[in-house]
C-alpha atoms as a PDB file:
ATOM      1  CA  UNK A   1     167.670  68.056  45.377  1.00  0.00           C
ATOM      2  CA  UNK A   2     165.197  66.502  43.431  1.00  0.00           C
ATOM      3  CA  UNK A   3     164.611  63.694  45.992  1.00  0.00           C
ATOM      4  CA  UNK A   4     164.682  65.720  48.488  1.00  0.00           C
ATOM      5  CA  UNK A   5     161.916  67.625  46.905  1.00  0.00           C
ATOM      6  CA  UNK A   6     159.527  63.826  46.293  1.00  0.00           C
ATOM      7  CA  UNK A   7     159.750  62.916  49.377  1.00  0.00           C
ATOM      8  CA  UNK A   8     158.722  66.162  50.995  1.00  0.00           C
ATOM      9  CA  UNK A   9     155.740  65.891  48.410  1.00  0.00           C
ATOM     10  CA  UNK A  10     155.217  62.028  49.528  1.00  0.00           C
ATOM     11  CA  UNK A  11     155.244  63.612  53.176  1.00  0.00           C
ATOM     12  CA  UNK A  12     152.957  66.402  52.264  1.00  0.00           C
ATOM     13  CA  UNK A  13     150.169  63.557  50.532  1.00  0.00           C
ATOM     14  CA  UNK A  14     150.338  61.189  53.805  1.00  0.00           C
ATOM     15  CA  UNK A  15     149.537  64.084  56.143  1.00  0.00           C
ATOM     16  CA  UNK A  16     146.936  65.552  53.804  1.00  0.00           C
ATOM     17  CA  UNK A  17     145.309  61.486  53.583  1.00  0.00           C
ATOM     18  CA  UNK A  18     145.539  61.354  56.992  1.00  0.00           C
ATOM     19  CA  UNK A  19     143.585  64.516  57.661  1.00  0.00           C
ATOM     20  CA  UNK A  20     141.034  63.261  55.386  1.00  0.00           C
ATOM     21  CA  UNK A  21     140.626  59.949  56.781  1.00  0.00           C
ATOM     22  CA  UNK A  22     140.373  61.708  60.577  1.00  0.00           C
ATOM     23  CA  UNK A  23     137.859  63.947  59.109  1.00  0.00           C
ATOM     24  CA  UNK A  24     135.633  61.198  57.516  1.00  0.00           C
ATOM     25  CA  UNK A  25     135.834  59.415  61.068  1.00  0.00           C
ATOM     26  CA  UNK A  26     133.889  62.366  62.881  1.00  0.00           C
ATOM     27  CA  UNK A  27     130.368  61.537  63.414  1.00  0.00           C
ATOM     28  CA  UNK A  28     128.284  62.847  60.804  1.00  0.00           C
ATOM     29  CA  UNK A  29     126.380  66.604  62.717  1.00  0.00           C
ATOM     30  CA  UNK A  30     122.754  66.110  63.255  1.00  0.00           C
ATOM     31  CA  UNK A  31     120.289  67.901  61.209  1.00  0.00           C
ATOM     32  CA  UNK A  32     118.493  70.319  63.042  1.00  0.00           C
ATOM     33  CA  UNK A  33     115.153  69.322  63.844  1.00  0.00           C
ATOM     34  CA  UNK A  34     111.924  70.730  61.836  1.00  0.00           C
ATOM     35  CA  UNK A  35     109.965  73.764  64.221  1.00  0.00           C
ATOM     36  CA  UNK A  36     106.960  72.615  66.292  1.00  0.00           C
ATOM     37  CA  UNK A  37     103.464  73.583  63.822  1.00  0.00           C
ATOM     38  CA  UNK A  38     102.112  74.885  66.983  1.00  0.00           C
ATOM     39  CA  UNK A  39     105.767  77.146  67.974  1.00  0.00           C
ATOM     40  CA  UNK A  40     106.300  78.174  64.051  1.00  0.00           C
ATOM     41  CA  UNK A  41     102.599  79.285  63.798  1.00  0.00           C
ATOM     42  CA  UNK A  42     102.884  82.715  61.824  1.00  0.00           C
ATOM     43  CA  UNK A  43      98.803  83.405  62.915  1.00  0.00           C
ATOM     44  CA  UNK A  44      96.872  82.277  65.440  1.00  0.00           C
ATOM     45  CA  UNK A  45      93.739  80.721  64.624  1.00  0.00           C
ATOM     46  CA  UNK A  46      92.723  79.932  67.793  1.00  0.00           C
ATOM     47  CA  UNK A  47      89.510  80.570  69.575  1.00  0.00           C
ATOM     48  CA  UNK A  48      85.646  81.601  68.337  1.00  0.00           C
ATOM     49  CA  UNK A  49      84.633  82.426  65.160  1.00  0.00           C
ATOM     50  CA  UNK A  50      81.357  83.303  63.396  1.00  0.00           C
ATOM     51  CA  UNK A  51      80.467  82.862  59.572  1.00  0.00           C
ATOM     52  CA  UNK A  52      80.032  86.134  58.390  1.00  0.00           C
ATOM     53  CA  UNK A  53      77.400  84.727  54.955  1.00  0.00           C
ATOM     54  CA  UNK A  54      78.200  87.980  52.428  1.00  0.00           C
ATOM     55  CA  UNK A  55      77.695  85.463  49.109  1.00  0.00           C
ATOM     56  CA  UNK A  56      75.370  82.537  48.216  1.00  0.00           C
ATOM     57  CA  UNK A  57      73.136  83.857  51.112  1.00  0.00           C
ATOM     58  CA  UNK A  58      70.264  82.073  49.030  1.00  0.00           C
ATOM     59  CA  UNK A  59      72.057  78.244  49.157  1.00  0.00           C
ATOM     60  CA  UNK A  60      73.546  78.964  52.630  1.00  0.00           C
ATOM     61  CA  UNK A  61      70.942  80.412  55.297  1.00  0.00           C
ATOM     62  CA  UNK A  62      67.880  78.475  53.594  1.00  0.00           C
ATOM     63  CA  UNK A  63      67.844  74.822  52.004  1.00  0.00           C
ATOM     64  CA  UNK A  64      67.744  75.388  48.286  1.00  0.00           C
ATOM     65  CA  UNK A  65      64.493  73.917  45.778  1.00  0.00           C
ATOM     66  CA  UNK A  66      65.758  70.830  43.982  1.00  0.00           C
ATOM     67  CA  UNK A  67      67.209  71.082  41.119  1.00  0.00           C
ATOM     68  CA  UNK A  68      68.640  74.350  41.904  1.00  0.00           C
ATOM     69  CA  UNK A  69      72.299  73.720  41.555  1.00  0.00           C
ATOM     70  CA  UNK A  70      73.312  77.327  39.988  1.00  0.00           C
ATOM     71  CA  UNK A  71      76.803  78.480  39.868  1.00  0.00           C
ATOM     72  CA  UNK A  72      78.207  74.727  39.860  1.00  0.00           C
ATOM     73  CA  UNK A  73      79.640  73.185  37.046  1.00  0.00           C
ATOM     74  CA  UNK A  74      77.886  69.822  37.169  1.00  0.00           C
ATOM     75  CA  UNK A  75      78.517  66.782  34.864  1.00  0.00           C
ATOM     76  CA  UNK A  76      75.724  65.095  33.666  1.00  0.00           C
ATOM     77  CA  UNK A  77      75.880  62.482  36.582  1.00  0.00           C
ATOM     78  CA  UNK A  78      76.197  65.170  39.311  1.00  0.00           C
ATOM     79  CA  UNK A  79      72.943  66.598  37.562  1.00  0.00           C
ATOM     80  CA  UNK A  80      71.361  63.859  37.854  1.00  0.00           C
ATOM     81  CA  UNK A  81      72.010  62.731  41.075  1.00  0.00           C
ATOM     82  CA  UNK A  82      71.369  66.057  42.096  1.00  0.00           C
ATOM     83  CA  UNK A  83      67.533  66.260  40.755  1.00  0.00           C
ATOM     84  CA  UNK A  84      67.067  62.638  42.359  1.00  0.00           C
ATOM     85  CA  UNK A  85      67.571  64.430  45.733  1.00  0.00           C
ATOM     86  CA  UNK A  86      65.031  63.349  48.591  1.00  0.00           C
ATOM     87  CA  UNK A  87      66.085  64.351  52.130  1.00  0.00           C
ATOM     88  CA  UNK A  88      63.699  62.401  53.815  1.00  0.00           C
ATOM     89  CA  UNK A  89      64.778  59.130  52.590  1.00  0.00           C
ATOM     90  CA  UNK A  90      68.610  60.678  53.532  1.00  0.00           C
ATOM     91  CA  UNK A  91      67.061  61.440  57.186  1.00  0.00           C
ATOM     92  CA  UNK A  92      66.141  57.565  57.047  1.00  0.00           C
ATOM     93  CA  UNK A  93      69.375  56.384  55.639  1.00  0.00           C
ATOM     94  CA  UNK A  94      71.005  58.053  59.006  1.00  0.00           C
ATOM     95  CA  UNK A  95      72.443  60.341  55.883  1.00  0.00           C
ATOM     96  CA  UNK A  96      71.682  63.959  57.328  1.00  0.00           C
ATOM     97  CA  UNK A  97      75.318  64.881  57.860  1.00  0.00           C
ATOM     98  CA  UNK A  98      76.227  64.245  53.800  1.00  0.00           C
ATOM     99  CA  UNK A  99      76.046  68.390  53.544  1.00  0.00           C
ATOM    100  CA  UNK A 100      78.318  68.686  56.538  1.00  0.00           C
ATOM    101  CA  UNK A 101      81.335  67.196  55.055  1.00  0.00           C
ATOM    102  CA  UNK A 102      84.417  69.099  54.433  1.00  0.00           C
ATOM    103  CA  UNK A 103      84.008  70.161  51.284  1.00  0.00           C
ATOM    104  CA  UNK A 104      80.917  71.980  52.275  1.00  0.00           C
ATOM    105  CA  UNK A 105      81.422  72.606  55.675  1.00  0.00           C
ATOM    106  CA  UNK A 106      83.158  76.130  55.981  1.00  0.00           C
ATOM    107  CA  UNK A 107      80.174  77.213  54.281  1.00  0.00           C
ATOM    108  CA  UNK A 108      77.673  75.861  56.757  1.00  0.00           C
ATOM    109  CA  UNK A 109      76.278  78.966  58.339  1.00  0.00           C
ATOM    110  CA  UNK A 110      77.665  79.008  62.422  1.00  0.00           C
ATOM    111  CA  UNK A 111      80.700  78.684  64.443  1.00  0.00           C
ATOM    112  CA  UNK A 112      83.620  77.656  64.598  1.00  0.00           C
ATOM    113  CA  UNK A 113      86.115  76.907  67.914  1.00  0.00           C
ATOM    114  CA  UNK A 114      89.502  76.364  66.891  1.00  0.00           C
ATOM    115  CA  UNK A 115      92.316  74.943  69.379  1.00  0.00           C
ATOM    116  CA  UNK A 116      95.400  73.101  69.418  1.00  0.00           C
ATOM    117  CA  UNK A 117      94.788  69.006  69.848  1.00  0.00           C
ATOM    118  CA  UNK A 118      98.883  68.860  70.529  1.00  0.00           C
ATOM    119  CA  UNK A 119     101.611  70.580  69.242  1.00  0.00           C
ATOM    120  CA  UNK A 120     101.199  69.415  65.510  1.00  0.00           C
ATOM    121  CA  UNK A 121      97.401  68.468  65.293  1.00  0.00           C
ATOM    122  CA  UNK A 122      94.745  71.585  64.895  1.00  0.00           C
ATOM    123  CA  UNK A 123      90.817  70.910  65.972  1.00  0.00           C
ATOM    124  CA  UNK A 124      87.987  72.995  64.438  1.00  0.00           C
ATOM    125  CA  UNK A 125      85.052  72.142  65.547  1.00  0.00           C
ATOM    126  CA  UNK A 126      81.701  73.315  64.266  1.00  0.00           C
ATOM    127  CA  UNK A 127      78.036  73.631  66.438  1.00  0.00           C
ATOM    128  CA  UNK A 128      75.838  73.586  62.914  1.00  0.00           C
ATOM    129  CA  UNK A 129      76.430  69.420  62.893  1.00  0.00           C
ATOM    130  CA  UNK A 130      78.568  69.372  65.663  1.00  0.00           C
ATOM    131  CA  UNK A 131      81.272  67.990  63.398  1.00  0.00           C
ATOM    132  CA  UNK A 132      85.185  68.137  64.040  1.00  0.00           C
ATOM    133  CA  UNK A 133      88.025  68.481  61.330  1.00  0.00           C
ATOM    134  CA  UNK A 134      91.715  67.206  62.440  1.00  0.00           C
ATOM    135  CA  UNK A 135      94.250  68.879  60.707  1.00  0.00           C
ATOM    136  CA  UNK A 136      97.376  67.031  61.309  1.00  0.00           C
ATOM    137  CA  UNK A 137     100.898  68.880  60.019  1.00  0.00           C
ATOM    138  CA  UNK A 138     103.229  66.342  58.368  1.00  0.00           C
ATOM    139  CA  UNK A 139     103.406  64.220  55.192  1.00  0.00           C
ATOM    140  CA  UNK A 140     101.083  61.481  56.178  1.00  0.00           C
ATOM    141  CA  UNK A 141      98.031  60.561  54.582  1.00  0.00           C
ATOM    142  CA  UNK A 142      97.639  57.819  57.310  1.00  0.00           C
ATOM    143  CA  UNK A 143      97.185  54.059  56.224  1.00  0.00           C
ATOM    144  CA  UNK A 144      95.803  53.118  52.971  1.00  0.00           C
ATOM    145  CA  UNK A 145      92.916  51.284  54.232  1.00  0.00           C
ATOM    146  CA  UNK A 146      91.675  54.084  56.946  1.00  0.00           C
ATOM    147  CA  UNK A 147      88.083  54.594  56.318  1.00  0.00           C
ATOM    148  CA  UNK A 148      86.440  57.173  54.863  1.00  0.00           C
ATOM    149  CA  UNK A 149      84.592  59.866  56.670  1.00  0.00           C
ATOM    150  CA  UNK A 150      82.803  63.096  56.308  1.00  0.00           C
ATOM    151  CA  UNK A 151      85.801  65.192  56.956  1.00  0.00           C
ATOM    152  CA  UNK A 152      88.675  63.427  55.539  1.00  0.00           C
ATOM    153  CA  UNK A 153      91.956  63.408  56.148  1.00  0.00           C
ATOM    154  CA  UNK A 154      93.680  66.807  56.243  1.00  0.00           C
ATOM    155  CA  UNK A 155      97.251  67.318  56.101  1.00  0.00           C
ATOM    156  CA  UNK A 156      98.111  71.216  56.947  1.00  0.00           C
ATOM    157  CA  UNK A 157     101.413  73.431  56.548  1.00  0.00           C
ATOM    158  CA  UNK A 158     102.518  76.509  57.331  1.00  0.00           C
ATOM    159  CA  UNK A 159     103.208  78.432  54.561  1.00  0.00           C
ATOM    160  CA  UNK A 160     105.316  81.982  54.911  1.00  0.00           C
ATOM    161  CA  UNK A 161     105.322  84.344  52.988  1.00  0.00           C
ATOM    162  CA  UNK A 162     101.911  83.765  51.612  1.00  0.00           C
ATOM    163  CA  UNK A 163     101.513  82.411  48.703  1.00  0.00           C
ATOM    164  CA  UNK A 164      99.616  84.187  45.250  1.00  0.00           C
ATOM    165  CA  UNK A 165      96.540  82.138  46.096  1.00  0.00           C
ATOM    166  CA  UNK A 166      93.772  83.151  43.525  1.00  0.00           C
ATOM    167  CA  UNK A 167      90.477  83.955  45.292  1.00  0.00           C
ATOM    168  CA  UNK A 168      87.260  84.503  43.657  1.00  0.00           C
ATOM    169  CA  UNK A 169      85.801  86.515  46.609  1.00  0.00           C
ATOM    170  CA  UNK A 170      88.108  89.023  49.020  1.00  0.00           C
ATOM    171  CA  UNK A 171      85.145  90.397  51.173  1.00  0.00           C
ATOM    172  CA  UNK A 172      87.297  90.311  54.395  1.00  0.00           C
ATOM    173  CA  UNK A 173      89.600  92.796  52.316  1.00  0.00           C
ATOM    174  CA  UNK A 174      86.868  95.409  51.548  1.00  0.00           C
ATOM    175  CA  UNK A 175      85.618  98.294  54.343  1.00  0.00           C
ATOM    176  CA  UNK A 176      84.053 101.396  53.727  1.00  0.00           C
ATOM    177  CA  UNK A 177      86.700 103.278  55.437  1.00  0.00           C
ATOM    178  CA  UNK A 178      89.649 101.116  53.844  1.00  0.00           C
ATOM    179  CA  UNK A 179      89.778  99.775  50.323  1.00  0.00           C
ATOM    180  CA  UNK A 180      92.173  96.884  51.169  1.00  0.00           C
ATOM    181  CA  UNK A 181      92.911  95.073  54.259  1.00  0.00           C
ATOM    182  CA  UNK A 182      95.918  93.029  53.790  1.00  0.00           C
ATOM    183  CA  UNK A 183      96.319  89.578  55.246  1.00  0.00           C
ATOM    184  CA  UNK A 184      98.511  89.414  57.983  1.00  0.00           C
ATOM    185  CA  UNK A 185     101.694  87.038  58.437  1.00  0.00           C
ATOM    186  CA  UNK A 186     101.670  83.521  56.520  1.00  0.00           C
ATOM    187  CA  UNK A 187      98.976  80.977  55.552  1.00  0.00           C
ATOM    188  CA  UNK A 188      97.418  77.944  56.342  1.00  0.00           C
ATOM    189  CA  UNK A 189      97.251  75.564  53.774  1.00  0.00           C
ATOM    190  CA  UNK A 190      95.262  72.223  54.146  1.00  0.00           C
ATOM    191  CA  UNK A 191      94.657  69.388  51.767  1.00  0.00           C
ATOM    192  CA  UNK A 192      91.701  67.008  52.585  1.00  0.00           C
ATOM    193  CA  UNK A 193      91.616  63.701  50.691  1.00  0.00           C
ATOM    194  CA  UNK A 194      90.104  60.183  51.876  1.00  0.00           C
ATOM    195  CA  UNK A 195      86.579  61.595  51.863  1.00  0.00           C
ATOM    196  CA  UNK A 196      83.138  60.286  52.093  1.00  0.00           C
ATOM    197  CA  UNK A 197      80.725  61.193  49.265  1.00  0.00           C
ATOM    198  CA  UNK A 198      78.671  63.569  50.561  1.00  0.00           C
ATOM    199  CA  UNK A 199      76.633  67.421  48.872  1.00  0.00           C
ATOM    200  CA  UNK A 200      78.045  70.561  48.066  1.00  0.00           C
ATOM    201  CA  UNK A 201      74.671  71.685  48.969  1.00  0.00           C
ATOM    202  CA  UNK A 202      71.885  70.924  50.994  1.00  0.00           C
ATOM    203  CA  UNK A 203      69.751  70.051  48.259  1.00  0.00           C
ATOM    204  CA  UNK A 204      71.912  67.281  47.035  1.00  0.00           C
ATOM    205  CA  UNK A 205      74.594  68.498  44.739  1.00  0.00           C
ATOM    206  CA  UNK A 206      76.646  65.972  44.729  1.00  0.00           C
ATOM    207  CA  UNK A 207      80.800  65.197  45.210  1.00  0.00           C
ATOM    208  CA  UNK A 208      82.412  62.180  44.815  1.00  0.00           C
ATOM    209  CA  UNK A 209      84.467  60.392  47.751  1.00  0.00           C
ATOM    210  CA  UNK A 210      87.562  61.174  44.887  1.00  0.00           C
ATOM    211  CA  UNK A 211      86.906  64.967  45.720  1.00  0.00           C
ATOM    212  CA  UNK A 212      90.204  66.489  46.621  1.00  0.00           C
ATOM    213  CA  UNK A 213      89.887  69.725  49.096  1.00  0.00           C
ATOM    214  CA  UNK A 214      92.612  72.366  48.729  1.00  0.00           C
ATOM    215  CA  UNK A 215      92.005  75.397  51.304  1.00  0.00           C
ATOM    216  CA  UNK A 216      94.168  78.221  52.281  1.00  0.00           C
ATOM    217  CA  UNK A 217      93.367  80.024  55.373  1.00  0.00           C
ATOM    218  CA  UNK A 218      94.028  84.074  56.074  1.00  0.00           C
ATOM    219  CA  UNK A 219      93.590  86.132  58.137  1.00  0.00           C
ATOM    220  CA  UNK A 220      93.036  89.938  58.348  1.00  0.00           C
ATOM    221  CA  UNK A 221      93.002  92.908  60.659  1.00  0.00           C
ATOM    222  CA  UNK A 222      90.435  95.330  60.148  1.00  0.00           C
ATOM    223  CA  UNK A 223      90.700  99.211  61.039  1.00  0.00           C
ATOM    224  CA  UNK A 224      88.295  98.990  63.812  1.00  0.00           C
ATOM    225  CA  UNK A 225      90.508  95.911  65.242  1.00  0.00           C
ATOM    226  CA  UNK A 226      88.537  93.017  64.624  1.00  0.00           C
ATOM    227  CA  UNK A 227      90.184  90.078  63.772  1.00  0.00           C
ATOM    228  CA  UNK A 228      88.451  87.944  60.180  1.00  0.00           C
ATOM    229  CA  UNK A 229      89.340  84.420  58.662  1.00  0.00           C
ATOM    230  CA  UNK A 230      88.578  83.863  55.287  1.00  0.00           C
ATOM    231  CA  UNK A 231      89.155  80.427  53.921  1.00  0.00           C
ATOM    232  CA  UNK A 232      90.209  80.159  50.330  1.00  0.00           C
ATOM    233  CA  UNK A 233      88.552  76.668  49.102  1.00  0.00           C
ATOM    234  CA  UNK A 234      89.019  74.626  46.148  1.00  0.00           C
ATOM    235  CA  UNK A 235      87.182  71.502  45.612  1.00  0.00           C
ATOM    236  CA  UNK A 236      88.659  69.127  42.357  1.00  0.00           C
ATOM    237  CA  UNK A 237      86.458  66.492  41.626  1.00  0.00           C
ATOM    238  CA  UNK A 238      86.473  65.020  37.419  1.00  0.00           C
ATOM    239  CA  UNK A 239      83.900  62.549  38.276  1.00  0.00           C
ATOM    240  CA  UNK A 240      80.681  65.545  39.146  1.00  0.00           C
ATOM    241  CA  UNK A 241      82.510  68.903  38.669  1.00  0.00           C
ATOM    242  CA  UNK A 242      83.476  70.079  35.251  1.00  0.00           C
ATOM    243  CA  UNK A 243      85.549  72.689  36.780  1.00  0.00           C
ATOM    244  CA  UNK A 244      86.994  73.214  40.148  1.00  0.00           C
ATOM    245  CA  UNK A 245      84.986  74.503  42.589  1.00  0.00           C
ATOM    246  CA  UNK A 246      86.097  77.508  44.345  1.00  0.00           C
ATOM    247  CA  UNK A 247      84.495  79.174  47.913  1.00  0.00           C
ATOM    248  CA  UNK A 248      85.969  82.119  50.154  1.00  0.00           C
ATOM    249  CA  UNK A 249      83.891  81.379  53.599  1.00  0.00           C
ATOM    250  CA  UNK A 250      84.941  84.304  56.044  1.00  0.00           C
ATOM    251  CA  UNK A 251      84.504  84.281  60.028  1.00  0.00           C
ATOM    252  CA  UNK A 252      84.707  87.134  62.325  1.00  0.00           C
ATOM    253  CA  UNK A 253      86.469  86.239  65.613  1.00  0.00           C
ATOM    254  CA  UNK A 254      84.474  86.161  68.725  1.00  0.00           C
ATOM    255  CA  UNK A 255      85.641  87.253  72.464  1.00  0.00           C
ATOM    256  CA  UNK A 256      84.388  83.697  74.013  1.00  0.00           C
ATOM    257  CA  UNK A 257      82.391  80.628  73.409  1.00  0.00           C
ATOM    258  CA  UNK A 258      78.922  82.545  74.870  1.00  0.00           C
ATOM    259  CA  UNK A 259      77.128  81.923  71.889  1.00  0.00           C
ATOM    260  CA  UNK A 260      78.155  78.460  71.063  1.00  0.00           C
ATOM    261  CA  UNK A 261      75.162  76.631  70.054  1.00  0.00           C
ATOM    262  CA  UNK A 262      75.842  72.967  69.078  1.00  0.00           C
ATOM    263  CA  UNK A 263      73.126  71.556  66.928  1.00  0.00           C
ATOM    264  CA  UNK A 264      73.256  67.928  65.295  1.00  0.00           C
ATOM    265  CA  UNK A 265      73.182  67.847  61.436  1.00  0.00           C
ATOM    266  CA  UNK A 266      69.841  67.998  59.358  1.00  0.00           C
ATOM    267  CA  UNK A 267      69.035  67.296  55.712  1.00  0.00           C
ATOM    268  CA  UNK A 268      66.178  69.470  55.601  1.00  0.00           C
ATOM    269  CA  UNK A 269      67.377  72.897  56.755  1.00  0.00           C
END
């Protein structure tokens, strides 16, 4: 009996090591591809949009006095290199654009046009400098000897649900007729590295080409059904900032391009 009982047990451990070893032989299932940026988009960005200035009017819609670098936490370098500003010799230098970079330019009073370069690359292109910003969805900074430029290199993601992102100005949330508008699906968040030194401000407050960009882009719905983008920005940069810089551009959305008004950068207004 008691043989009878091993060798029903041996029996039992072949079949179950033979299951195994047929299992182990099947091809391995393929992982399911990551969504398309462009198909997975929680908001569309697409299309027009016009800055809508509600803060810093006074460093935005006119070129700030030297030396007038209020509200940023300089280090004594920026400072310095901030008081030494002189736009004509910029103008000279073929310089104008160094308050168009990205760090600065969400802030740039004008207009943006937004569209889809391919299915994982978003354009936004800008008329105040006629500059464009590629924001490519992946992990790839690129190679570690690509240039630097005035906008970078962004890598984007989708993020849903939103994020807590702290914001220093909500203006897009506040109506007259509604206390809070709340943003609507996900968010886009964008990190810009790789940069060109360039200004905060027109009037020469400086960041570093080690400035790292961090932005978070919303959008809202307002009662009367127009559509606003603000863009939550944080600029880290040890080497000129003392603390991080932090912005909340907004943009109303526009029906079509009729007011598109490209116009080539300037370092004097």
């Amino acid at each position: 009996m008691s043989r009878t009982r091993t060798t029903v047990a041996v029996a039992a451990a072949v079949l179950a090591l033979g299951l195994v070893a047929r299992l182990d032989a099947q091809p391995a299932r393929p992982a399911a591809p990551p969504p398309v940026p462009r198909a997975a988009a929680p908001i569309d960005l697409t299309g027009y949009w016009v800055a809508i200035v509600t803060q810093d009017w006074r460093w935005r819609m006119v070129t700030p006095a030297k030396g007038d670098y209020q509200g940023v936490q300089l280090t004594p370098e920026a400072r310095a290199i901030a008081d030494a500003w002189d736009p004509a010799k910029d103008e000279a230098a073929g310089e104008q654009c160094r308050s168009y970079g990205a760090p600065a330019l969400m802030s740039v009073p004008g207009r943006l046009h937004i569209t889809w370069q391919d299915d994982r690359t978003l354009k936004v292109e800008t008329d105040a400098g006629v500059q464009t910003r590629i924001l490519r969805f992946g992990d790839s900074q690129g190679p570690a000897d690509t240039p630097r430029t005035w906008q970078g290199v962004s890598v984007a993601q989708w993020q849903t649900p939103r994020p807590n992102v702290p914001m220093v100005f909500r203006p897009a949330e506040r109506t007259a007729d509604a206390p809070v508008v709340v943003p609507t699906g996900g968010t886009l968040r964008v990190v810009t590295t790789n940069l060109r030194a360039g200004y905060l401000r027109k009037n020469g407050v400086p960041y570093s080409e080690n400035a790292v960009l961090t932005e978070h882009w919303d959008l809202y719905k307002r009662p009367n059904g127009e559509q606003w983008l603000t863009i939550t920005t944080q600029v880290d940069d040890p080497q000129y900032l003392r603390t991080a810089r932090l912005t909340a551009p907004i943009f109303r959305k526009e029906p079509n391009g009729a007011k598109w008004d490209p116009t080539p950068c300037s370092s004097q207004w």
